[in-house]
C-alpha atoms as a PDB file:
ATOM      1  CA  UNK A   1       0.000   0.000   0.000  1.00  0.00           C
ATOM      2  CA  UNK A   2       1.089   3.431  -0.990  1.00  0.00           C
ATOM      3  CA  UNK A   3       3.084   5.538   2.079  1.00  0.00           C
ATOM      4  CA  UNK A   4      -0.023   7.633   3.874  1.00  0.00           C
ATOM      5  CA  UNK A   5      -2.750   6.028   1.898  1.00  0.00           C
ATOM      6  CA  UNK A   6      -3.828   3.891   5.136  1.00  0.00           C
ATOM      7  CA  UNK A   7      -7.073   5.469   6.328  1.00  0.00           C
ATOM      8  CA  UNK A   8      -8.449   4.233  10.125  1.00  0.00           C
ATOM      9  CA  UNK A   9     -10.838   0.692   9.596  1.00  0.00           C
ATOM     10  CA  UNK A  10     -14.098   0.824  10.514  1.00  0.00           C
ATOM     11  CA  UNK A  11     -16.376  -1.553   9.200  1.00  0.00           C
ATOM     12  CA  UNK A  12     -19.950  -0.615   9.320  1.00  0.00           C
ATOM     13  CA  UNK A  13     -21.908  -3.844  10.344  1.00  0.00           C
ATOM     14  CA  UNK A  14     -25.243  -2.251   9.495  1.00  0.00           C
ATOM     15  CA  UNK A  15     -25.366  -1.403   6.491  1.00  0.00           C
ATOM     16  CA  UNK A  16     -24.874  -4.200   3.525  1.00  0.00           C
ATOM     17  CA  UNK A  17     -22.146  -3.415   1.102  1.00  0.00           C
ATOM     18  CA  UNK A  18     -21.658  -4.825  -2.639  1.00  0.00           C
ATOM     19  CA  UNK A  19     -18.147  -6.203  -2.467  1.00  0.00           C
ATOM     20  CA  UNK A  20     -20.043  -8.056   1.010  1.00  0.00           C
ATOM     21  CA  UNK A  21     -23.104  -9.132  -0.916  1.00  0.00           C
ATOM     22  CA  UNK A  22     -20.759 -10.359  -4.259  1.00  0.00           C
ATOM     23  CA  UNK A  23     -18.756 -12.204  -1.355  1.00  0.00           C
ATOM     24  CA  UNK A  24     -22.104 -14.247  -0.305  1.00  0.00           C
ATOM     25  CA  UNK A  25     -23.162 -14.802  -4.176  1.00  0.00           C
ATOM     26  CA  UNK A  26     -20.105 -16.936  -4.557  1.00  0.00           C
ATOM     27  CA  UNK A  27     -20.278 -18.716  -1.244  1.00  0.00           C
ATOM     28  CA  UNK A  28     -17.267 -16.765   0.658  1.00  0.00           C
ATOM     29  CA  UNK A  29     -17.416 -16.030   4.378  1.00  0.00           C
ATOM     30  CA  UNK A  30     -16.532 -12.112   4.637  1.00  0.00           C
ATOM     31  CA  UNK A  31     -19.687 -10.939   4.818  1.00  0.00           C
ATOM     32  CA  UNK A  32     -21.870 -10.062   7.593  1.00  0.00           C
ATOM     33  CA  UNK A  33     -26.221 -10.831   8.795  1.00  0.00           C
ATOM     34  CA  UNK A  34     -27.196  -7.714   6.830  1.00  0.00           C
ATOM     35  CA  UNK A  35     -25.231  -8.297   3.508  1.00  0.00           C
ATOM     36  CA  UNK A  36     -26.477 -12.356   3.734  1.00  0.00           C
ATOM     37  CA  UNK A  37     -30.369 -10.658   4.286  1.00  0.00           C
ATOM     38  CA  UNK A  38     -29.851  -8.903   1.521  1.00  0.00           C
ATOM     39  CA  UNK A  39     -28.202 -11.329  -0.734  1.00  0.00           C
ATOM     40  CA  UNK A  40     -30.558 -14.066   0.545  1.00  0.00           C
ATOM     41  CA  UNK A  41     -33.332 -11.956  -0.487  1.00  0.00           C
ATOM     42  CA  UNK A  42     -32.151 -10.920  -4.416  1.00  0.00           C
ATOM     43  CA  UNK A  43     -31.281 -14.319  -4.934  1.00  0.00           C
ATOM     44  CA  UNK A  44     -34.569 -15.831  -4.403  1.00  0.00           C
ATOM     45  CA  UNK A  45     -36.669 -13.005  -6.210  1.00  0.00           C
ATOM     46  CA  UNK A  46     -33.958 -12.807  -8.777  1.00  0.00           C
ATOM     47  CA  UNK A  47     -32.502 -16.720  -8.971  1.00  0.00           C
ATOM     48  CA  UNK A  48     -30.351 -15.670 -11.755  1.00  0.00           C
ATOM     49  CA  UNK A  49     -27.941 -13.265  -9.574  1.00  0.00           C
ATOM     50  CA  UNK A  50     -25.911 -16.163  -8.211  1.00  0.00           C
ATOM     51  CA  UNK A  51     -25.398 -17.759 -11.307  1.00  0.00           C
ATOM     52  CA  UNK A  52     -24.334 -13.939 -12.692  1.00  0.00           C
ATOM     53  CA  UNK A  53     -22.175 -13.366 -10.071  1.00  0.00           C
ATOM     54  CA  UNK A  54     -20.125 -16.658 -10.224  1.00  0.00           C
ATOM     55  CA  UNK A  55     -20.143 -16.554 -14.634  1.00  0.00           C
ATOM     56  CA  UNK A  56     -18.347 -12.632 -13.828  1.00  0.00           C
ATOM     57  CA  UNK A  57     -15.494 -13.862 -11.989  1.00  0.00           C
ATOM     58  CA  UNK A  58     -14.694 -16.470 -15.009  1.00  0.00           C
ATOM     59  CA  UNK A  59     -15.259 -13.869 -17.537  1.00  0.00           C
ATOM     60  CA  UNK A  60     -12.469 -11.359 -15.552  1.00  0.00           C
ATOM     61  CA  UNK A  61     -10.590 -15.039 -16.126  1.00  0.00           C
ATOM     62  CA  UNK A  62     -10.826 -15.508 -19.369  1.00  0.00           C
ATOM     63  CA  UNK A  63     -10.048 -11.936 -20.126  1.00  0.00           C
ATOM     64  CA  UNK A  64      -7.615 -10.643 -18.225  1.00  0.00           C
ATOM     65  CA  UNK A  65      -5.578 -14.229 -19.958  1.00  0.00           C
ATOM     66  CA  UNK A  66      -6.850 -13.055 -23.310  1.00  0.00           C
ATOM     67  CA  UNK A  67      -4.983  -9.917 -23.084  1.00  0.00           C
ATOM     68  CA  UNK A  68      -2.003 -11.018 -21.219  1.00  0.00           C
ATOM     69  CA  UNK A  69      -1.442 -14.273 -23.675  1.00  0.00           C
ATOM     70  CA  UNK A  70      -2.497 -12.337 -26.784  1.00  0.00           C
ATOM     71  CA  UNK A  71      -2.293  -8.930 -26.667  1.00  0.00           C
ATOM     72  CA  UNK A  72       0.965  -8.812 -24.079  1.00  0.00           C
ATOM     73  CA  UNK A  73      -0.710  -6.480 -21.377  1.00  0.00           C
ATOM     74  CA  UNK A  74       1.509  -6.661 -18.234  1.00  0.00           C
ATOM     75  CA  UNK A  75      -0.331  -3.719 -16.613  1.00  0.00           C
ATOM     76  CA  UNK A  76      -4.393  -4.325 -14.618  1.00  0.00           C
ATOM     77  CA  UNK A  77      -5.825  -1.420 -12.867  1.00  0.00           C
ATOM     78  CA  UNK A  78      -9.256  -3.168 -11.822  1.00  0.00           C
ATOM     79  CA  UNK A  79     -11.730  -0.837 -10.501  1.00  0.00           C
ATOM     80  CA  UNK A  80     -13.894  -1.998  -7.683  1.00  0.00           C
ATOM     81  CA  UNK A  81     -12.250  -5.189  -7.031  1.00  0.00           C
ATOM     82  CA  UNK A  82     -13.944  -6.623  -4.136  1.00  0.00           C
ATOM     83  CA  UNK A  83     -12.869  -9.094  -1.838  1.00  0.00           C
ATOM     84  CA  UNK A  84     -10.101 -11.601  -2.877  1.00  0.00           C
ATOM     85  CA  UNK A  85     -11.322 -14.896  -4.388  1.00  0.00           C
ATOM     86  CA  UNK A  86      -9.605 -17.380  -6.360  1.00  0.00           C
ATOM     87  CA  UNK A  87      -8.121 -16.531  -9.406  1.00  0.00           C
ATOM     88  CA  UNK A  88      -7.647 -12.876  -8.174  1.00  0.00           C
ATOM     89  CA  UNK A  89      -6.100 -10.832 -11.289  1.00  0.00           C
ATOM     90  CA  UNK A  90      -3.145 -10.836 -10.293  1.00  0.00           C
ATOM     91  CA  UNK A  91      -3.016 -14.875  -9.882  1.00  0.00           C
ATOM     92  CA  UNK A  92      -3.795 -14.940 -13.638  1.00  0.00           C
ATOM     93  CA  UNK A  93      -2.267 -12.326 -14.975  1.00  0.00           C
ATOM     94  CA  UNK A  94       0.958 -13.534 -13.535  1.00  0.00           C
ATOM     95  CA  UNK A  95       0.339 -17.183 -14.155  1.00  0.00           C
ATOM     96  CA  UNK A  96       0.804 -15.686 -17.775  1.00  0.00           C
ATOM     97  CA  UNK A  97       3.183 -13.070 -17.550  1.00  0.00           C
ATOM     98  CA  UNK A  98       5.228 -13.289 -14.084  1.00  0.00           C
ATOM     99  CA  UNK A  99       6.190  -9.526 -14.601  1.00  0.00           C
ATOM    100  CA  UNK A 100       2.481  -8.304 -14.258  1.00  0.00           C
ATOM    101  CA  UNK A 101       1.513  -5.591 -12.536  1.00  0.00           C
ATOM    102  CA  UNK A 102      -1.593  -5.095 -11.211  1.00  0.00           C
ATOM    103  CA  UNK A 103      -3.290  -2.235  -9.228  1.00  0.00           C
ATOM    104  CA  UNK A 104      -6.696  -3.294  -7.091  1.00  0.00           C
ATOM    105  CA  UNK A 105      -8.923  -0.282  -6.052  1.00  0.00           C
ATOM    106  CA  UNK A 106     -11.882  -0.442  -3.532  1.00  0.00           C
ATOM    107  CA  UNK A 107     -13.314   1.781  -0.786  1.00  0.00           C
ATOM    108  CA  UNK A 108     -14.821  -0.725   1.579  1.00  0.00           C
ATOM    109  CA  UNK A 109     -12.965  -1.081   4.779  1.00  0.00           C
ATOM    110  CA  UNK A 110     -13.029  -5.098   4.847  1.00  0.00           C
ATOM    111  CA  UNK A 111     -11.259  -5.037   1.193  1.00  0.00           C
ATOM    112  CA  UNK A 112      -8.614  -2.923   2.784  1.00  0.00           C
ATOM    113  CA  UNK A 113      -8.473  -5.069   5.815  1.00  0.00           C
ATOM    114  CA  UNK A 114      -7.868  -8.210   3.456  1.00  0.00           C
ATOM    115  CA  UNK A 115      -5.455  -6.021   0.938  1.00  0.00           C
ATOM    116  CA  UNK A 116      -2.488  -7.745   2.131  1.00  0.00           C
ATOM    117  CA  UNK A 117      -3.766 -11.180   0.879  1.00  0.00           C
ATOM    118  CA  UNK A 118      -4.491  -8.799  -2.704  1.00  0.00           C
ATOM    119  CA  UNK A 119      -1.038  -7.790  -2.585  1.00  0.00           C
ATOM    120  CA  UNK A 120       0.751 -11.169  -2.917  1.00  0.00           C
ATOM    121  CA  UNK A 121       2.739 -10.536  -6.174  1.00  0.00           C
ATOM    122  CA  UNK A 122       5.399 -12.835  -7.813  1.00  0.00           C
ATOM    123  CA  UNK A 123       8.578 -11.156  -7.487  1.00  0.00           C
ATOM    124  CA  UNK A 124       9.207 -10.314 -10.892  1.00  0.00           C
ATOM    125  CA  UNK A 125       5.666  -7.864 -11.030  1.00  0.00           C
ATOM    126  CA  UNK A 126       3.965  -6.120  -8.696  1.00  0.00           C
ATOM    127  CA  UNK A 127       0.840  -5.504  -6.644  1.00  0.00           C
ATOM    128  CA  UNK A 128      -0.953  -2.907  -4.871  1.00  0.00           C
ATOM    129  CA  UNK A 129      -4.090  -1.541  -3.559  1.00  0.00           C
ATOM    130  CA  UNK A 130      -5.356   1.750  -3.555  1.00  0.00           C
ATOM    131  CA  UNK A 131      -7.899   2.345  -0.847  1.00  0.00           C
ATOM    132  CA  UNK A 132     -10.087   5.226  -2.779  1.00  0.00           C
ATOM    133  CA  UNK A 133     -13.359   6.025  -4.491  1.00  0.00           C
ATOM    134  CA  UNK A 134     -13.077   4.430  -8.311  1.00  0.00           C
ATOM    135  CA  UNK A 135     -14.973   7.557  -8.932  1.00  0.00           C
ATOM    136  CA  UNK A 136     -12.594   9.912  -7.985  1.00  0.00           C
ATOM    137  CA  UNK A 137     -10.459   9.176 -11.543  1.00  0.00           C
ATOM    138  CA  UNK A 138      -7.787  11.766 -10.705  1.00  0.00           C
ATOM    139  CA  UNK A 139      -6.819  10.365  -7.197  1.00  0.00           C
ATOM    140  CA  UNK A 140      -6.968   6.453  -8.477  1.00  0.00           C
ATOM    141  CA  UNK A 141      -4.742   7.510 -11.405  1.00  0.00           C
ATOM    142  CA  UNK A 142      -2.098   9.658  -9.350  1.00  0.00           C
ATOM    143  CA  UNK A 143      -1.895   6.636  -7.182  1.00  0.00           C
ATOM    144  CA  UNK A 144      -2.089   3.923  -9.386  1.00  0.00           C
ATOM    145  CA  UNK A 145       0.988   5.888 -11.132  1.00  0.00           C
ATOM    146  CA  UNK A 146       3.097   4.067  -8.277  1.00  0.00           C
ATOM    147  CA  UNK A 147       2.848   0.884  -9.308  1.00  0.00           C
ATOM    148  CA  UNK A 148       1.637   1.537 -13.183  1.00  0.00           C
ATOM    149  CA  UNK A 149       3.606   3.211 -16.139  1.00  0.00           C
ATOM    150  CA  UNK A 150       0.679   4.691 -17.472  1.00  0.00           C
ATOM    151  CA  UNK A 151       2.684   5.503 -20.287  1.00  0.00           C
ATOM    152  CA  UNK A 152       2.845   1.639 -21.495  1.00  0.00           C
ATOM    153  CA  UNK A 153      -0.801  -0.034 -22.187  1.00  0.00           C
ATOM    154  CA  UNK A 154      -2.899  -0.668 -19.475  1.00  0.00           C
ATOM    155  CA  UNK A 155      -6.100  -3.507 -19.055  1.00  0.00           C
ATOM    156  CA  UNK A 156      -8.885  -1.175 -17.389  1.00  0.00           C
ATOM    157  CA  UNK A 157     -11.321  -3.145 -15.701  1.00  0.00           C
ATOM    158  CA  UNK A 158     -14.963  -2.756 -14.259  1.00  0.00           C
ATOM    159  CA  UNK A 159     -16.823  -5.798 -14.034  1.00  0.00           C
ATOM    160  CA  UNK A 160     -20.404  -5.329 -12.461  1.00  0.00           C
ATOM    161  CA  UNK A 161     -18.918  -2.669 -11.190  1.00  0.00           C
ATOM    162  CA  UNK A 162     -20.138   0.480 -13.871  1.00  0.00           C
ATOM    163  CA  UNK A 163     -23.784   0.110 -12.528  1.00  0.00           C
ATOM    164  CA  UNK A 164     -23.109   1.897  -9.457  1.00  0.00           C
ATOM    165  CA  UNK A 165     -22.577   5.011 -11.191  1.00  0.00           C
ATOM    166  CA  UNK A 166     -26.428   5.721 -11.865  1.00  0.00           C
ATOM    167  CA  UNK A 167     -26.258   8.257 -14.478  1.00  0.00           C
ATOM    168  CA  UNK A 168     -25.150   6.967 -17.797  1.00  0.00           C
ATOM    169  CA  UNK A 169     -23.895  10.168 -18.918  1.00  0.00           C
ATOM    170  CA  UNK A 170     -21.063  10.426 -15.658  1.00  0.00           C
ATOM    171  CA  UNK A 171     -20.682   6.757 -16.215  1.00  0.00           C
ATOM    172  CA  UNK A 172     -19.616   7.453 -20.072  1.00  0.00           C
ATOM    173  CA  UNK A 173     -17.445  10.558 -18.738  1.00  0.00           C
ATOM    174  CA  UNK A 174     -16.131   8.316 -16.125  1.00  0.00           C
ATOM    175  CA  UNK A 175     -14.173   5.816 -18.689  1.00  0.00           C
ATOM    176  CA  UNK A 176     -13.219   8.399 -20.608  1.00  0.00           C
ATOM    177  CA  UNK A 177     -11.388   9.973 -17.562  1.00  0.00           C
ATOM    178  CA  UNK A 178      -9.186   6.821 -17.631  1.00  0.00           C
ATOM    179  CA  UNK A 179      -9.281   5.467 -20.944  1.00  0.00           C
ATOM    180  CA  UNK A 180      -8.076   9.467 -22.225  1.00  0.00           C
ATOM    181  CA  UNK A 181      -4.738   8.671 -19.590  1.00  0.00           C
ATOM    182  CA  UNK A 182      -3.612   5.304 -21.154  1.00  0.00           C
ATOM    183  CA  UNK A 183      -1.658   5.093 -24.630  1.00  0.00           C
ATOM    184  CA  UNK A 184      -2.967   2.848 -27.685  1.00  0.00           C
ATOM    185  CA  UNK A 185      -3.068  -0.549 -27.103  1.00  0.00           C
ATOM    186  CA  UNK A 186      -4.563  -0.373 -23.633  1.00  0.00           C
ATOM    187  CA  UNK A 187      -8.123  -2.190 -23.640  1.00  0.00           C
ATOM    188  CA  UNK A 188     -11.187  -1.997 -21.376  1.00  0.00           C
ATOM    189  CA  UNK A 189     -12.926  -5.140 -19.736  1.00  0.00           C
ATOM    190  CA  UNK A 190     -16.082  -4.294 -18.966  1.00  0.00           C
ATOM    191  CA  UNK A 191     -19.539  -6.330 -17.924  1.00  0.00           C
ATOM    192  CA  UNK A 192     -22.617  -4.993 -16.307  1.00  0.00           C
ATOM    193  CA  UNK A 193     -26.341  -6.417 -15.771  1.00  0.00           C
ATOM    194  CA  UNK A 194     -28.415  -5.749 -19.152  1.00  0.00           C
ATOM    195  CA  UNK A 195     -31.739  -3.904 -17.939  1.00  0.00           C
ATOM    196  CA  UNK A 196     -34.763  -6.686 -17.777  1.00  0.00           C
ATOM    197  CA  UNK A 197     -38.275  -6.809 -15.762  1.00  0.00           C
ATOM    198  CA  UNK A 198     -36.168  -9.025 -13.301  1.00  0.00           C
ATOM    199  CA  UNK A 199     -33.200  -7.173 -13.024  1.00  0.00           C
ATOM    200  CA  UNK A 200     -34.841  -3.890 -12.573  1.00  0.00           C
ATOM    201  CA  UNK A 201     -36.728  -4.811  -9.534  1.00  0.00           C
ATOM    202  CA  UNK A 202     -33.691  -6.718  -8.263  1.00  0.00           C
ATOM    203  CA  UNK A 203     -31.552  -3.122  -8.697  1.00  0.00           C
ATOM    204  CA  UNK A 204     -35.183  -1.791  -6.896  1.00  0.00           C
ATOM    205  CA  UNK A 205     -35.166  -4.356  -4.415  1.00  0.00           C
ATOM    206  CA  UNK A 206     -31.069  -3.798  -3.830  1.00  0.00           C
ATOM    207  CA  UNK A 207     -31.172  -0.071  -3.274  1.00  0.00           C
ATOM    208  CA  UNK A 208     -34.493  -0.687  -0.735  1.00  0.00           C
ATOM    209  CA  UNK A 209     -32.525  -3.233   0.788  1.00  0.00           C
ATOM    210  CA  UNK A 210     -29.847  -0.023   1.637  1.00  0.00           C
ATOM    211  CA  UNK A 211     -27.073  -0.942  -0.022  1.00  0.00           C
ATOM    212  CA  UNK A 212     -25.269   1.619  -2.587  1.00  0.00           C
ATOM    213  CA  UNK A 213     -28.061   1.727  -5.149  1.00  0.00           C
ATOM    214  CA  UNK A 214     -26.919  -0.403  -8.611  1.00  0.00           C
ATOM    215  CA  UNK A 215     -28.730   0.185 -12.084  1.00  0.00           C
ATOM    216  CA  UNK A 216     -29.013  -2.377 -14.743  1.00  0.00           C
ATOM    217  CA  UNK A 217     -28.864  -0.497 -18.232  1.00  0.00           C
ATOM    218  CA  UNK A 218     -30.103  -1.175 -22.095  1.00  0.00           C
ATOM    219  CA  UNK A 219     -28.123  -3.119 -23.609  1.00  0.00           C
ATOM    220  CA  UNK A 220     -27.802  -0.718 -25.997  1.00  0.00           C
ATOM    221  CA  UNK A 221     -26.548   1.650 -23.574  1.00  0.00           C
ATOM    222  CA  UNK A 222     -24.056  -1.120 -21.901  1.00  0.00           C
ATOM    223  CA  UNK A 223     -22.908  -1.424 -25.430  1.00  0.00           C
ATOM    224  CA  UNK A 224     -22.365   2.824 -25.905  1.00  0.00           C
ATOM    225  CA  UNK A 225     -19.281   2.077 -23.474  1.00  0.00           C
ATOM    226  CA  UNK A 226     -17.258   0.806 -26.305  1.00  0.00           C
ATOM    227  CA  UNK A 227     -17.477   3.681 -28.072  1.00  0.00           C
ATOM    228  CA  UNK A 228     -14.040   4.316 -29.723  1.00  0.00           C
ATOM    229  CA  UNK A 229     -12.664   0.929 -28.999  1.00  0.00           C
ATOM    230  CA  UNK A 230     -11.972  -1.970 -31.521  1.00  0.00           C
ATOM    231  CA  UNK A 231     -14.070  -4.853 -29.816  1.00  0.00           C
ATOM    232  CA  UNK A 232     -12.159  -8.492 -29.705  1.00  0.00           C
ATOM    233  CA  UNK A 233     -14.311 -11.194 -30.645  1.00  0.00           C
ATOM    234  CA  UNK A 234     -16.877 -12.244 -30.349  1.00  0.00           C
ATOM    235  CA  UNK A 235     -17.528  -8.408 -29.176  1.00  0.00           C
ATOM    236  CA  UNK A 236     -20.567  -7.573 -27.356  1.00  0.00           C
ATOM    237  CA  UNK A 237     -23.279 -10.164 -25.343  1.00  0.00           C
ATOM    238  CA  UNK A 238     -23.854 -12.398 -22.648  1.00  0.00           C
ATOM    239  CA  UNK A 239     -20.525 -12.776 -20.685  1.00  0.00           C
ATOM    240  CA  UNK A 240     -20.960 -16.395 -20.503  1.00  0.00           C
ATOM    241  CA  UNK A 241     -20.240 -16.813 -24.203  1.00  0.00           C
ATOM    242  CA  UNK A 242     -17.394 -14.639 -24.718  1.00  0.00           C
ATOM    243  CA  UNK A 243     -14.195 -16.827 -25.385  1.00  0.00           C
ATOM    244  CA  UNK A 244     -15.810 -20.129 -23.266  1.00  0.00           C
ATOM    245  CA  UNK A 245     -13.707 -22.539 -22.212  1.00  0.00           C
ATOM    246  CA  UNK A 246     -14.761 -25.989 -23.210  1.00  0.00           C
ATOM    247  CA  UNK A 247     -17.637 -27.183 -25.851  1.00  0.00           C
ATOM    248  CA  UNK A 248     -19.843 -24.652 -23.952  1.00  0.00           C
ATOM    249  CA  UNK A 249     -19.588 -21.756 -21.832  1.00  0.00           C
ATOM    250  CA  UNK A 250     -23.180 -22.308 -19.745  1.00  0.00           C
ATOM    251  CA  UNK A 251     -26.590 -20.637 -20.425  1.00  0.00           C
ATOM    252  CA  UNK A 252     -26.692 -16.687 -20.918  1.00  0.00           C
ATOM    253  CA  UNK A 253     -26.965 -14.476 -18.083  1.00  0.00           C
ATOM    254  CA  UNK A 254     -28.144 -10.732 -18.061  1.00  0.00           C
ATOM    255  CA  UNK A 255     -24.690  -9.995 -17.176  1.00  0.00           C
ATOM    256  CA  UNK A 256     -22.991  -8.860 -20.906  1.00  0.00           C
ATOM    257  CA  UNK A 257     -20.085  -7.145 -21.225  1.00  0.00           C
ATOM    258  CA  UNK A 258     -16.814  -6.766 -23.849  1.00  0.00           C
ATOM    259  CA  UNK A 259     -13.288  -6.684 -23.797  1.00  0.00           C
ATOM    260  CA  UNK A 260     -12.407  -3.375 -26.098  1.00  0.00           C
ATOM    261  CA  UNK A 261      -8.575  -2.267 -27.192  1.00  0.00           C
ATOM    262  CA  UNK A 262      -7.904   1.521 -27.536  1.00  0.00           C
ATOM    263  CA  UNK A 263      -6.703   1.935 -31.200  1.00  0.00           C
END
């Protein structure tokens, strides 16, 4: 962690937190009674949101490999990273390219308490975590800059992540705050919940629930985040068909994202 970036941790036990909730979806144990009331309760009037939560973390899989094996990326800043899981980016970016380096950035307390097990980097890269608001785009990137040479490509990423930012028009500023500070050749992984009867009264039910309020958008609009980017095949859909692994990659969730490269 970056010299005076260490804020105090307090944990707020009351009040149900995504990273918490995405930790429940996939069956880990940092979470707390209000984020498992809350997940409990999305996942039986929306079903689906387990099975989009778990399909996610193979997509960041598949992709952050993609662009390490293919595209020779050696440099992750991955925006709202939540709690550590297996097959972290970092595990398979470096599992690929030992000289990775990979920035993690989150504003929940618990993710900072557990940034040490984030920050386990191979000796030939690097890892770090920068505890901040993805939001705030000029602090992230000034910090980031300690770890990253944003003057070489860079993998943004922002998997079910984007939805939090409510208004589409800040969202679309928002990557273009980061995307404008990264050369050609740097790409942008990017997934978010496609707007359906069910999934807009799960993002109802989410923000009731008082948790930061999440939006599923259009896919059309999802889509509009490209803009500017060459898309890698098979572009834009359901994330559980992008690049499968096997014969099949599983049924389509709502959750549909792209992996884009900044020409």
């Amino acid at each position: 962690m970056n010299a005076g970036q260490e804020p105090a941790i307090q944990i707020d036990t009351s009040t149900p937190h995504s990273a918490r909730v995405w930790n429940y979806w996939l069956g880990g144990k940092d979470n707390y009674p209000v984020d498992r009331e809350l997940g409990a309760q999305l996942a039986e009037t929306y079903p689906q949101i387990i099975d989009i939560a778990r399909a996610s973390r193979r997509f960041q899989a598949r992709a952050v490999r993609y662009l390490a094996q293919e595209r020779g990326i050696r440099q992750f800043l991955d925006l709202g990273t939540g709690l550590p899981t297996a097959n972290s980016t970092h595990e398979v970016a470096q599992d690929t390219a030992p000289d990775a380096r990979i920035v993690y950035v989150d504003n929940d307390p618990i993710v900072l308490a557990h940034a040490r097990a984030l920050m386990v980097s191979r000796p030939e890269g690097a890892t770090n975590y920068v505890h901040a608001d993805l939001t705030n785009a000029p602090t992230v990137l000034k910090e980031a800059a300690g770890t990253l040479d944003l003057s070489r490509p860079v993998a943004l990423m922002l998997l079910s992540t984007l939805g939090h930012v409510v208004d589409d028009a800040a969202a679309a500023d928002l990557l273009r705050s980061y995307l404008d500070a990264f050369p050609a050749g740097s790409a942008l992984i990017l997934c978010d919940t496609i707007e359906t009867p069910e999934s807009r009264a799960a993002s109802d039910d989410y923000a009731e629930g008082g948790a930061l309020p999440y939006v599923s958008r259009p896919a059309a609009t999802v889509r509009s985040f490209s803009e500017g980017l060459e898309l890698i095949e098979p572009g834009f859909g359901s994330i559980s068909l992008w690049r499968p692994e096997g014969p099949a990659g599983g049924e389509p969730v709502d959750q549909w994202g792209f992996v884009g490269v900044k020409p």
